[in-house]
N, C-alpha and C. Protein backbone atom coordinates (compact mmCIF):
# COMPACT_ATOMS: atom_id res chain seq x y z
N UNK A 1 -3.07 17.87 -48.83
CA UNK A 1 -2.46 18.75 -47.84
C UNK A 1 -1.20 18.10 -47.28
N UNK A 2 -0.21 18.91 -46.95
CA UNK A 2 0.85 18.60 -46.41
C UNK A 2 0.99 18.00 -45.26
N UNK A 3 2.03 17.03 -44.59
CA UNK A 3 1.90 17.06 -43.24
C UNK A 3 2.02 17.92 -42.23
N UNK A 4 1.33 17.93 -41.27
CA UNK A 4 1.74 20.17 -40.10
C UNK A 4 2.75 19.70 -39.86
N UNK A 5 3.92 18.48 -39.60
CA UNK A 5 5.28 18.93 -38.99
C UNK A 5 5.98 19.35 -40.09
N UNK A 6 5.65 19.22 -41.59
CA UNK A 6 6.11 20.13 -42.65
C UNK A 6 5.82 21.82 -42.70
N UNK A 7 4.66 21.48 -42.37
CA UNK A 7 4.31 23.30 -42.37
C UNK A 7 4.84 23.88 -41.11
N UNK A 8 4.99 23.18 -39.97
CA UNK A 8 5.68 24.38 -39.14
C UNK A 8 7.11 24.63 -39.81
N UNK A 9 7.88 23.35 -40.07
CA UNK A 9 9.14 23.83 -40.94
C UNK A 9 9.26 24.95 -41.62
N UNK A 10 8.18 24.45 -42.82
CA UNK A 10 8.09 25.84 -43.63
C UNK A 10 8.44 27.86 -42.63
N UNK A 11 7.27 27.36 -42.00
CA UNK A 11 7.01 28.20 -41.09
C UNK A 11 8.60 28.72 -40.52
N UNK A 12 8.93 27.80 -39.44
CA UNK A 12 10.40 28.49 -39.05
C UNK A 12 11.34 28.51 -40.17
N UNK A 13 11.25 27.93 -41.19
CA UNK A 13 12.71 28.57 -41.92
C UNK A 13 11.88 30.57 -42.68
N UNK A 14 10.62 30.71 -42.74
CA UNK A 14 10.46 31.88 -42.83
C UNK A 14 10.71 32.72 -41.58
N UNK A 15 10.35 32.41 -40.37
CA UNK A 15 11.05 33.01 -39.20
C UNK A 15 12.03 33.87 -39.46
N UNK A 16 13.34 32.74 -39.37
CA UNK A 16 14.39 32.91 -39.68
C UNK A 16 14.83 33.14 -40.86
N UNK A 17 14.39 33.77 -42.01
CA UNK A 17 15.02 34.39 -43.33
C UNK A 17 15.06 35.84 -43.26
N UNK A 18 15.85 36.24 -43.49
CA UNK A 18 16.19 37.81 -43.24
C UNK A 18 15.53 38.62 -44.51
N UNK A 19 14.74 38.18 -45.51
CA UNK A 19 14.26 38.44 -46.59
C UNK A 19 12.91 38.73 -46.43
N UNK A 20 12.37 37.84 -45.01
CA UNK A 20 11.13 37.71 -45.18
C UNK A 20 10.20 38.94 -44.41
N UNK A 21 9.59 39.89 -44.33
CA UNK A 21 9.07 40.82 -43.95
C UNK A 21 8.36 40.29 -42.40
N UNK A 22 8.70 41.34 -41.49
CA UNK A 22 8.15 41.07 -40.08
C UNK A 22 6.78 40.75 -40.34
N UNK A 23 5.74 41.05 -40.97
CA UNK A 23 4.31 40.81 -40.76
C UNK A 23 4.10 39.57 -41.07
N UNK A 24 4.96 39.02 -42.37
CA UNK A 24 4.74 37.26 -42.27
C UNK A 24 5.47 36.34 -41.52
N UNK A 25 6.19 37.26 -41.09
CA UNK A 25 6.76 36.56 -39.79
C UNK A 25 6.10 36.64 -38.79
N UNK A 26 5.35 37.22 -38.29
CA UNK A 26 4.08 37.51 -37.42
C UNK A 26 3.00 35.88 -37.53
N UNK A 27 2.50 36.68 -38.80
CA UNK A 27 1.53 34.86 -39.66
C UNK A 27 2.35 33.91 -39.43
N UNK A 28 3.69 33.39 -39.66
CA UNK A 28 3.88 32.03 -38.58
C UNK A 28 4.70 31.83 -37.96
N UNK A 29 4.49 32.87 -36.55
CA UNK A 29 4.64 32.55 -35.48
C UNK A 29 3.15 32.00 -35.36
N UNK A 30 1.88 32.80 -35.90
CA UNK A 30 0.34 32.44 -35.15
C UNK A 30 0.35 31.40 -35.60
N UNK A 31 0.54 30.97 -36.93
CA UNK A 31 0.40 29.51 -37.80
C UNK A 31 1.08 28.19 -37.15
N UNK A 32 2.09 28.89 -36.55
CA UNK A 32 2.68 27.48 -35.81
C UNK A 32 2.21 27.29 -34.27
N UNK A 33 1.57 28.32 -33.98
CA UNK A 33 1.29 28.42 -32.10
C UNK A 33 -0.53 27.48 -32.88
N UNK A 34 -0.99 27.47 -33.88
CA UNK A 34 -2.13 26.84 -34.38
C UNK A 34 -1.80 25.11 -34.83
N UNK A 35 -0.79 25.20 -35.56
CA UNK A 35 -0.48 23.82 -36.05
C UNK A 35 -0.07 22.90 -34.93
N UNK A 36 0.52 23.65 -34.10
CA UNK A 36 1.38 22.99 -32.31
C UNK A 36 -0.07 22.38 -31.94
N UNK A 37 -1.02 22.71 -32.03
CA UNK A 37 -2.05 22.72 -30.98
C UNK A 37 -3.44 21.67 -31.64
N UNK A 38 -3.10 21.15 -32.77
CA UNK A 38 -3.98 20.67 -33.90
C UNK A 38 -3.59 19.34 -33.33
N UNK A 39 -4.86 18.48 -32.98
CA UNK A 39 -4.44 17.15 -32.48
C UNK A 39 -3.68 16.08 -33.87
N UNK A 40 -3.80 16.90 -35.13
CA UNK A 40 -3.16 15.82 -36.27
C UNK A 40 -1.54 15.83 -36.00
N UNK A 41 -1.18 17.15 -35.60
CA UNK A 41 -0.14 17.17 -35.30
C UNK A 41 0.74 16.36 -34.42
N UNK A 42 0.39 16.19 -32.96
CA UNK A 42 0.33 15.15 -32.17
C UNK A 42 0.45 13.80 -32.80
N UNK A 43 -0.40 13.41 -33.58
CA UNK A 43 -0.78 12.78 -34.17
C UNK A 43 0.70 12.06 -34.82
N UNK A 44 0.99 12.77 -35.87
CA UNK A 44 2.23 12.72 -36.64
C UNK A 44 3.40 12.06 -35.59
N UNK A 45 3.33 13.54 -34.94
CA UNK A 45 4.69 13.00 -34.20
C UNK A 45 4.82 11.86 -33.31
N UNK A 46 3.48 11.67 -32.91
CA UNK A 46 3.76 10.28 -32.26
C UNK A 46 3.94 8.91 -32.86
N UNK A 47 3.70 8.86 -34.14
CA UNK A 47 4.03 8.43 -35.29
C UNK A 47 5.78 8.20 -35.70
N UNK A 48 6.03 9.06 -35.45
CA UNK A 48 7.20 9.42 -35.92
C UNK A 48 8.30 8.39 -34.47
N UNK A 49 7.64 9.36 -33.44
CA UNK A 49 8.26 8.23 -31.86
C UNK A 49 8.49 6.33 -32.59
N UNK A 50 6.86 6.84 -32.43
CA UNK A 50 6.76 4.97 -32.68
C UNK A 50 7.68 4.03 -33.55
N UNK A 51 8.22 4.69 -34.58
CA UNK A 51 9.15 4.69 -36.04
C UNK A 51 10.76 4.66 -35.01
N UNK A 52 10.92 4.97 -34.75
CA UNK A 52 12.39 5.49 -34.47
C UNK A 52 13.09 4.08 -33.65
N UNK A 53 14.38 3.53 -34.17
CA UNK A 53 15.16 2.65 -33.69
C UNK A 53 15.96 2.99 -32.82
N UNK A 54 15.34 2.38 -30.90
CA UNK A 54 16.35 2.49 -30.00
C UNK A 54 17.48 2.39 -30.08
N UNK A 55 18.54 1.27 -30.99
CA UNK A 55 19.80 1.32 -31.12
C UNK A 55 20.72 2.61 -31.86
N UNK A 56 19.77 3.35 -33.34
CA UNK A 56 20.08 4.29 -33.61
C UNK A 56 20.05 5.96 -32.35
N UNK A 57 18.89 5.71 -31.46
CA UNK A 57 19.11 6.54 -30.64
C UNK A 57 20.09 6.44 -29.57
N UNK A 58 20.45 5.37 -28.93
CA UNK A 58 21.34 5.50 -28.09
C UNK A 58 22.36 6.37 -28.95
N UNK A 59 23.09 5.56 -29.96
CA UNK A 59 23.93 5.81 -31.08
C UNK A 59 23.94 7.73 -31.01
N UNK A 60 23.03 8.14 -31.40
CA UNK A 60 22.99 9.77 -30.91
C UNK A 60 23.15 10.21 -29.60
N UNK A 61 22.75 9.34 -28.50
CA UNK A 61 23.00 10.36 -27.34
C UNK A 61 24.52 9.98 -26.68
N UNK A 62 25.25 9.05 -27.47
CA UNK A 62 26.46 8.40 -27.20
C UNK A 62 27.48 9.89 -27.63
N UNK A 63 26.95 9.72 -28.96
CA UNK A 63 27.65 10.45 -29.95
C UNK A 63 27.71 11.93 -28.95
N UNK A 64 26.67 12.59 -28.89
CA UNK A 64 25.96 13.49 -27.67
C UNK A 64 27.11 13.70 -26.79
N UNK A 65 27.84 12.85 -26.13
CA UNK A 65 28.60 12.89 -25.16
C UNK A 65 30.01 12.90 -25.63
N UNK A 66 30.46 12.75 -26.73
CA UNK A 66 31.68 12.84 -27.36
C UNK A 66 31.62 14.17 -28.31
N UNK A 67 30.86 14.82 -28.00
CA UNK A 67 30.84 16.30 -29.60
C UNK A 67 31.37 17.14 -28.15
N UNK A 68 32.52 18.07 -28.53
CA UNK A 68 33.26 18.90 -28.11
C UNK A 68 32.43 20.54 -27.83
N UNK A 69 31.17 19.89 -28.94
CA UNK A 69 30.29 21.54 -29.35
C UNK A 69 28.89 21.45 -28.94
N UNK A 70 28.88 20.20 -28.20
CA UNK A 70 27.20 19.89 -27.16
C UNK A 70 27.53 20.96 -25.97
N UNK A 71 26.47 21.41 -25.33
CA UNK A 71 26.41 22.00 -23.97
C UNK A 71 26.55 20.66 -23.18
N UNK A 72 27.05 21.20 -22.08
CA UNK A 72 27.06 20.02 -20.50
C UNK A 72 25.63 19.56 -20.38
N UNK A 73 24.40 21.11 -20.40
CA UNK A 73 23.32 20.58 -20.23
C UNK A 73 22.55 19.16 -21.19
N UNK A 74 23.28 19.61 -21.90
CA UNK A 74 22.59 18.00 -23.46
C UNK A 74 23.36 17.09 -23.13
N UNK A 75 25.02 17.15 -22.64
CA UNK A 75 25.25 16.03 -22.50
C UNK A 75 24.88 15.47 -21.25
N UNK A 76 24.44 15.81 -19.87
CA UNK A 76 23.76 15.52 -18.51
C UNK A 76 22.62 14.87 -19.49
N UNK A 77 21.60 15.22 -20.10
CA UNK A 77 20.02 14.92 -20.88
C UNK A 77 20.65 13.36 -20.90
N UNK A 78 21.33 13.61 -22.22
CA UNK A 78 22.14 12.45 -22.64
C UNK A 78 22.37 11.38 -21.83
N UNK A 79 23.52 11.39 -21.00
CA UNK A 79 23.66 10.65 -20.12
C UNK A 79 22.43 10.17 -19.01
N UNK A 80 21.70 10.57 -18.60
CA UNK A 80 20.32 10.51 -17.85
C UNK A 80 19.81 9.01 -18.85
N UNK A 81 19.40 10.03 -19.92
CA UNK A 81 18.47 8.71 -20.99
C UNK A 81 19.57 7.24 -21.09
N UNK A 82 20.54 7.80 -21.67
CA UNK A 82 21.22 6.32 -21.79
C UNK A 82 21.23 5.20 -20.51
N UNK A 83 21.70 5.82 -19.12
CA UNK A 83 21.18 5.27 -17.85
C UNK A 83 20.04 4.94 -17.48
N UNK A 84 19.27 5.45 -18.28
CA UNK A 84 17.65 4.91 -18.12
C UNK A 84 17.67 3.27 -18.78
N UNK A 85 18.01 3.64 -19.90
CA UNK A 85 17.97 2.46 -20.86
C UNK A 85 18.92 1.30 -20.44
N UNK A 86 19.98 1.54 -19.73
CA UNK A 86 21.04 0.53 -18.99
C UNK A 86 21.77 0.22 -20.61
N UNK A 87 21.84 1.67 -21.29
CA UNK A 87 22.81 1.44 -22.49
C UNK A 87 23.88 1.80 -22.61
N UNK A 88 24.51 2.00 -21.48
CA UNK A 88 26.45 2.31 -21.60
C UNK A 88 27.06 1.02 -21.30
């Protein structure tokens, strides 16, 4: 079996395909309000947290604050976290 943060993927790129008929678009929206809620899921992603290099993240929320095409609200997020971290 796949990992569920693969299958919700799956899931939203059928969402969003204009090909795909409202009723299975129906099936995952329920499929993902099910997979959200599956403690393996959790699971994964905290996995995934644990994995991730603070220096590469600052690196994004830096970046975050220099994109012309972020909202104010992401770059405020942004700025918040980096001040948390005492990384400017």
């Amino acid at each position: 079996m796949s990992l569920p943060t693969r299958q919700i993927g799956g899931h939203k790129a059928a969402i969003n395909n204009p090909k795909v008929s409202e009723e299975a678009k129906e099936h995952s929206r329920k499929a993902i309000d099910e997979l959200e809620a599956d403690p393996e899921t959790q699971e994964t992603r905290a996995g995934y947290e644990e994995d991730k290099d603070e220096v590469r993240q600052n690196a994004g929320y830096k970046a975050t604050l220099k994109n012309p095409n972020v909202s104010e609200e992401a770059k405020e997020h942004a700025k918040k976290i980096l001040e948390e971290r005492d990384a400017f």
